[in-house]
C-alpha atoms as a PDB file:
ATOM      1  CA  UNK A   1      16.807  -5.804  14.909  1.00  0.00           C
ATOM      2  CA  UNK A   2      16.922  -8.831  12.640  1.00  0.00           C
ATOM      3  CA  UNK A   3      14.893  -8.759   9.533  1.00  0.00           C
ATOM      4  CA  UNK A   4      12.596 -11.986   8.676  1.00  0.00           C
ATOM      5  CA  UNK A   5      10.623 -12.265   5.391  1.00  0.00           C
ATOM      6  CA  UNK A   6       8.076 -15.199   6.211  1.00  0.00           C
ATOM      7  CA  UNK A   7       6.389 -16.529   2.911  1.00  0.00           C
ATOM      8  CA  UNK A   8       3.224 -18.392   2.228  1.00  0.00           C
ATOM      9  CA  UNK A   9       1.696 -19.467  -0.516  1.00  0.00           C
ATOM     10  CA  UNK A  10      -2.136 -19.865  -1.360  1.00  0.00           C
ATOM     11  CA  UNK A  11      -2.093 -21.139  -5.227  1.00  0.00           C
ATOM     12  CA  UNK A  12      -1.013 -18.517  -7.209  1.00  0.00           C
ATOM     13  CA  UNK A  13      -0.608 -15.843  -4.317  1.00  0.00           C
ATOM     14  CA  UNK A  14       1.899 -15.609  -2.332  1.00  0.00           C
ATOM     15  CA  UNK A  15       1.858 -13.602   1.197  1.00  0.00           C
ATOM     16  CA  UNK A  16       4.952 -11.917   2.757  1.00  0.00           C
ATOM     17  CA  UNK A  17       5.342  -9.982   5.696  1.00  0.00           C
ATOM     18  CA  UNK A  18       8.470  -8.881   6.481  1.00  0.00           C
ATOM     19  CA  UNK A  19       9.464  -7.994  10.106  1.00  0.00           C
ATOM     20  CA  UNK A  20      12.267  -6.038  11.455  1.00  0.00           C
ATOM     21  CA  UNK A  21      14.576  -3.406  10.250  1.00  0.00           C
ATOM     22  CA  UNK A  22      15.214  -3.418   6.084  1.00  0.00           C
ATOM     23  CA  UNK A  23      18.739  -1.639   4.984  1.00  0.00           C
ATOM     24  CA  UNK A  24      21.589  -2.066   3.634  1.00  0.00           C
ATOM     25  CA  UNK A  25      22.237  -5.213   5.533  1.00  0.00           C
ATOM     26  CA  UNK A  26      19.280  -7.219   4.620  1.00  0.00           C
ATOM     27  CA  UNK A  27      18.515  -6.010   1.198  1.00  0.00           C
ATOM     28  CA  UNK A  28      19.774  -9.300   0.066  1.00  0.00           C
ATOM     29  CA  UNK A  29      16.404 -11.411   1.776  1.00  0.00           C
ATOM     30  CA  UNK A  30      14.630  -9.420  -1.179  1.00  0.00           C
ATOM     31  CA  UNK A  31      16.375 -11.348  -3.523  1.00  0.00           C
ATOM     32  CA  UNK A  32      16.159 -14.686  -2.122  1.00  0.00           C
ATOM     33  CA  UNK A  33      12.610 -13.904  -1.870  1.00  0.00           C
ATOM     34  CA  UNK A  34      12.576 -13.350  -5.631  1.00  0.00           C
ATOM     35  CA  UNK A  35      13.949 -16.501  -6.736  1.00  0.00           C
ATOM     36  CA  UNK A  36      11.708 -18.617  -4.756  1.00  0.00           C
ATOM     37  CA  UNK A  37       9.225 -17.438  -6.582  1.00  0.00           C
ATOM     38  CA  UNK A  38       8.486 -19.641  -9.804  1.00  0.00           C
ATOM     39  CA  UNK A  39       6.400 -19.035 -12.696  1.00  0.00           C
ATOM     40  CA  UNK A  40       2.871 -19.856 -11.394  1.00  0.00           C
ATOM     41  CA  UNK A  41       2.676 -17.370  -9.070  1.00  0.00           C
ATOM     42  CA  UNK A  42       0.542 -14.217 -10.498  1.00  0.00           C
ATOM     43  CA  UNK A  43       0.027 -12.083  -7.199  1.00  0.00           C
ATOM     44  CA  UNK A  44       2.224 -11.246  -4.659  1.00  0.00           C
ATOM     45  CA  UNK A  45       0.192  -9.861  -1.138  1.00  0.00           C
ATOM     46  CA  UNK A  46       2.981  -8.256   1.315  1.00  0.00           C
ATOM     47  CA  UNK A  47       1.184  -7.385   4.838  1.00  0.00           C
ATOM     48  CA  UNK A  48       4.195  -4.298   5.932  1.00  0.00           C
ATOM     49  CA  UNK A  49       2.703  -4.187   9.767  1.00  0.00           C
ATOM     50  CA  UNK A  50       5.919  -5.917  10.979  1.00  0.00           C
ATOM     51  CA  UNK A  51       8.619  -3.875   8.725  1.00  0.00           C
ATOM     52  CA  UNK A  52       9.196  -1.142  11.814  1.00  0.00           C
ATOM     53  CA  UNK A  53      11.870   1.037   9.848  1.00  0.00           C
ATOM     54  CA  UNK A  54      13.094   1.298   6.202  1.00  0.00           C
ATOM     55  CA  UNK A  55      16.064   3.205   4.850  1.00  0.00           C
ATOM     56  CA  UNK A  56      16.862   4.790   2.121  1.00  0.00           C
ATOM     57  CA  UNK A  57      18.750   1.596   0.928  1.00  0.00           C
ATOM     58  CA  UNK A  58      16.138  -0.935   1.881  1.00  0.00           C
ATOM     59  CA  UNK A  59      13.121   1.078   0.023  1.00  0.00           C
ATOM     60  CA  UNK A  60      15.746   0.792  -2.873  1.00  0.00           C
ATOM     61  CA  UNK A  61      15.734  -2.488  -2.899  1.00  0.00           C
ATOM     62  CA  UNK A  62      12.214  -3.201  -2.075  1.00  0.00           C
ATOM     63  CA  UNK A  63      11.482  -0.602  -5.309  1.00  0.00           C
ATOM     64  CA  UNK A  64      14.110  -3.013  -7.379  1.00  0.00           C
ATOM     65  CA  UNK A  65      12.328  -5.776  -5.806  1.00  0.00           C
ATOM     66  CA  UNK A  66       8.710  -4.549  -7.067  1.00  0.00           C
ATOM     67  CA  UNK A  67      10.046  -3.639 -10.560  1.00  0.00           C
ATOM     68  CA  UNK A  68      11.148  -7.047 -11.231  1.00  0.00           C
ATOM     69  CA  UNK A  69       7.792  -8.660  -9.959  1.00  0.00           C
ATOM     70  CA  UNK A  70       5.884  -6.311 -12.454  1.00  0.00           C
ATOM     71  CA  UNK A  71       8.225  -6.759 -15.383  1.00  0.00           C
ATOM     72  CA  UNK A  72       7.524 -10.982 -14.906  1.00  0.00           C
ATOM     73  CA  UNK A  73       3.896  -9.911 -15.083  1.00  0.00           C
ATOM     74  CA  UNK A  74       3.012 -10.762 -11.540  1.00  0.00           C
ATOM     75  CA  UNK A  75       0.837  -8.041  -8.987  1.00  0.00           C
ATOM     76  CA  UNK A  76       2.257  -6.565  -6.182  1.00  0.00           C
ATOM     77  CA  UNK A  77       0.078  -5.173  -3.265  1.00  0.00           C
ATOM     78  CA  UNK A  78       1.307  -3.610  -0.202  1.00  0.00           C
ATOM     79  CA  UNK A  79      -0.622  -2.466   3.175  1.00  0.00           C
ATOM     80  CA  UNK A  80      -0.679  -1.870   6.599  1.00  0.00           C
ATOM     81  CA  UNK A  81       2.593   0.809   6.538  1.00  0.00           C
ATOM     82  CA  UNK A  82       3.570   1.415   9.481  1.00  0.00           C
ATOM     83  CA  UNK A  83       4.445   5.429  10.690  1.00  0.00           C
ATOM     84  CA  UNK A  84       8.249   5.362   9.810  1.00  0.00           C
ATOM     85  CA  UNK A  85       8.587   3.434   6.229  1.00  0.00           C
ATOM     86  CA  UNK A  86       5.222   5.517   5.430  1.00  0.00           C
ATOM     87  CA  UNK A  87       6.567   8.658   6.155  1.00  0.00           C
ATOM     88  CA  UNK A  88       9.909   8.025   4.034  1.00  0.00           C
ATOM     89  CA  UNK A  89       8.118   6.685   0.880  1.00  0.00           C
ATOM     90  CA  UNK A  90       6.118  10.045   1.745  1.00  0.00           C
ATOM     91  CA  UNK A  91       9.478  12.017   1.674  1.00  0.00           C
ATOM     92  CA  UNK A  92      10.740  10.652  -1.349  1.00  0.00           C
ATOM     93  CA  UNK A  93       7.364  11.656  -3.601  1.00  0.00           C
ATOM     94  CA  UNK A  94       7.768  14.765  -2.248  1.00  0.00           C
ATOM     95  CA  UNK A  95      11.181  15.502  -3.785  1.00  0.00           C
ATOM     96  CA  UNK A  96      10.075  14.901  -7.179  1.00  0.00           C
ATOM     97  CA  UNK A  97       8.102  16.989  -9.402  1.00  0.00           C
ATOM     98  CA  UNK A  98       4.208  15.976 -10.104  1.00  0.00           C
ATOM     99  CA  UNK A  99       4.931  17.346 -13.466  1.00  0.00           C
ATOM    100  CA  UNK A 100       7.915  16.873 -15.818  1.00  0.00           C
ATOM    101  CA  UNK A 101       9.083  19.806 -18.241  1.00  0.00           C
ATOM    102  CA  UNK A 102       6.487  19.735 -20.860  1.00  0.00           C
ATOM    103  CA  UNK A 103       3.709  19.713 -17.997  1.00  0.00           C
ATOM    104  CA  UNK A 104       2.403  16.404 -18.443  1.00  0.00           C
ATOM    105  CA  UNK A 105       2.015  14.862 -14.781  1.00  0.00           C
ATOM    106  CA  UNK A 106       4.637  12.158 -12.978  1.00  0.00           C
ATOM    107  CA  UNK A 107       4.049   9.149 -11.629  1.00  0.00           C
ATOM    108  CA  UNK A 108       5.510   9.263  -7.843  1.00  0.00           C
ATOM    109  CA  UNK A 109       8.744   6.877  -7.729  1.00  0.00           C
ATOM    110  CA  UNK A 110       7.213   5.126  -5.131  1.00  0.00           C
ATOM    111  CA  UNK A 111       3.824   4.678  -6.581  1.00  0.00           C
ATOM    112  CA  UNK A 112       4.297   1.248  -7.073  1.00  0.00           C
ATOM    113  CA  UNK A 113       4.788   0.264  -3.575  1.00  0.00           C
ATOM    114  CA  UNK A 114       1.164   2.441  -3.200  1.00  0.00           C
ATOM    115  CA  UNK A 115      -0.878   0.718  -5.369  1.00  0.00           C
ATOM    116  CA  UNK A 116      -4.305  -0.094  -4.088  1.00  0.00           C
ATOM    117  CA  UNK A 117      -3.696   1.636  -1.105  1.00  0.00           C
ATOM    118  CA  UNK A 118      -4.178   5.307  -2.989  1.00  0.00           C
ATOM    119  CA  UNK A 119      -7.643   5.180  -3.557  1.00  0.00           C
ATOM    120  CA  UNK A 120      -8.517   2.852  -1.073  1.00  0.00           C
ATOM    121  CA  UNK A 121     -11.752   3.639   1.495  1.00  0.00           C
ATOM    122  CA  UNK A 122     -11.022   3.516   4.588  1.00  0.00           C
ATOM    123  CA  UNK A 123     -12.199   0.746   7.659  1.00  0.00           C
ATOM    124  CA  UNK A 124     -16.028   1.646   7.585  1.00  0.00           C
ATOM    125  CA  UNK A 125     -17.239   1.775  11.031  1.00  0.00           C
ATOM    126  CA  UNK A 126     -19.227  -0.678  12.713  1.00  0.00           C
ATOM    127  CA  UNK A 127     -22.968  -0.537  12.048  1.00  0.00           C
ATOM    128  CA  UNK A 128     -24.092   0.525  15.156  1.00  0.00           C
ATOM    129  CA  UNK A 129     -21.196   3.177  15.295  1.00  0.00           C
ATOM    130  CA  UNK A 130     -22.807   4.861  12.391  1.00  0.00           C
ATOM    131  CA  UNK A 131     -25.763   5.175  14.545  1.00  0.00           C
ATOM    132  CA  UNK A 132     -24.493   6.949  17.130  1.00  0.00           C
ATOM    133  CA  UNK A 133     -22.611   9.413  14.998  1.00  0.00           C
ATOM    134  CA  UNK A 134     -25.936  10.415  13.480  1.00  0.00           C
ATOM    135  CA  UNK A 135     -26.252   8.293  10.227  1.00  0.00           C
ATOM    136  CA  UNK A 136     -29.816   6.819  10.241  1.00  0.00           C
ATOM    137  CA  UNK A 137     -29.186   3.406   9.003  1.00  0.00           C
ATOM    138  CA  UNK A 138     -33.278   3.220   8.920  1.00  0.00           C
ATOM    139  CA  UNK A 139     -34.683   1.899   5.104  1.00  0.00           C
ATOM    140  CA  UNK A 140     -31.409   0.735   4.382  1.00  0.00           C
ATOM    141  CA  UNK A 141     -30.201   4.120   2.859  1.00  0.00           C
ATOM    142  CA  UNK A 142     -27.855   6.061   5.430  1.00  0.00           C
ATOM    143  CA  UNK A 143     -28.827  10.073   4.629  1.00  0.00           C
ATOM    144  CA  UNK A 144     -24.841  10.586   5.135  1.00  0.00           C
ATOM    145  CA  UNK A 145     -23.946   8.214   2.362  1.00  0.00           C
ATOM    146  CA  UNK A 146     -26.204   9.921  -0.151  1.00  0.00           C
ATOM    147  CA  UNK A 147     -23.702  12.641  -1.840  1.00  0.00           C
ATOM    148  CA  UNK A 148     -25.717  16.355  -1.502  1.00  0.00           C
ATOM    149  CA  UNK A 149     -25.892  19.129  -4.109  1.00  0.00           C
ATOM    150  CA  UNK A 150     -25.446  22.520  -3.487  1.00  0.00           C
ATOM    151  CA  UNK A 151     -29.282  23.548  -3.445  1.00  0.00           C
ATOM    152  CA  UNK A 152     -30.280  20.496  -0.990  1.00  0.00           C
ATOM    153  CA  UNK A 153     -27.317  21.125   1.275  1.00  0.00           C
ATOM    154  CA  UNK A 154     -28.422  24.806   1.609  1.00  0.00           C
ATOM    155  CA  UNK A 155     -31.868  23.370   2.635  1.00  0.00           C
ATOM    156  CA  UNK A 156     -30.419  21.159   5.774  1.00  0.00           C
END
């Protein structure tokens, strides 16, 4: 499959989404990518639901590609992985160590490529959703929202 990277720029953030396959043979958009991006841009938004498969080479590049970004000062956000490049960034953290010899913990190599994603809630579910799952949304305080201690959760 050919391998796009569509950009757009809103001031000084610019969107990608790449689409298609990224290995060894398109590494190279990466770059091109990188030099078209000048000096006033300070965030960099890149939507991955059309990159369908990654190798080993590709998330190489795409690390490289991150690095660079970062060391000119400028964010870089990634979301909506898809199964396949999620699973082999997955893969990768998982053959390194969360600790290095004197114990003190690792960041994963591809932490980078995670960041706001990590910690990041998921959807929350439509309002009347909640209902039905047996939130009272009633006074404007769901009861599943509020977090319980051990004493009041052995009362319900």
């Amino acid at each position: 499959m050919d391998f796009r990277m569509p950009i757009r720029r809103y001031g000084p953030t610019v969107h990608l989404t790449p689409a298609g396959e990224l290995d060894l043979d398109t590494r190279s958009a990466l770059d091109e990518t990188q030099a078209a991006l000048d000096d006033g841009v300070v965030m960099v938004a890149c939507d991955m639901r059309r990159l369908r498969f990654i190798d080993v080479t590709g998330l190489r590049g795409l690390l490289a590609f991150v690095r660079r970004l970062d060391g000119r000062g400028i964010a870089f956000f990634a979301y909506n992985w898809q199964p396949q490049p999620r699973r082999l960034l997955d893969l990768l953290d998982s053959l390194y160590p969360p600790a290095d010899i004197n114990g003190s913990p690792r960041c994963a190599p591809t932490s980078i490529l995670r960041r706001g994603l990590q910690h990041s809630p998921q959807p929350a579910a439509p309002r009347g959703a909640r209902a039905r799952a047996g939130e009272s949304t009633a006074g404007g305080t769901a009861a599943a929202s509020r977090p319980q201690t051990g004493s009041s959760a052995a009362r319900d």
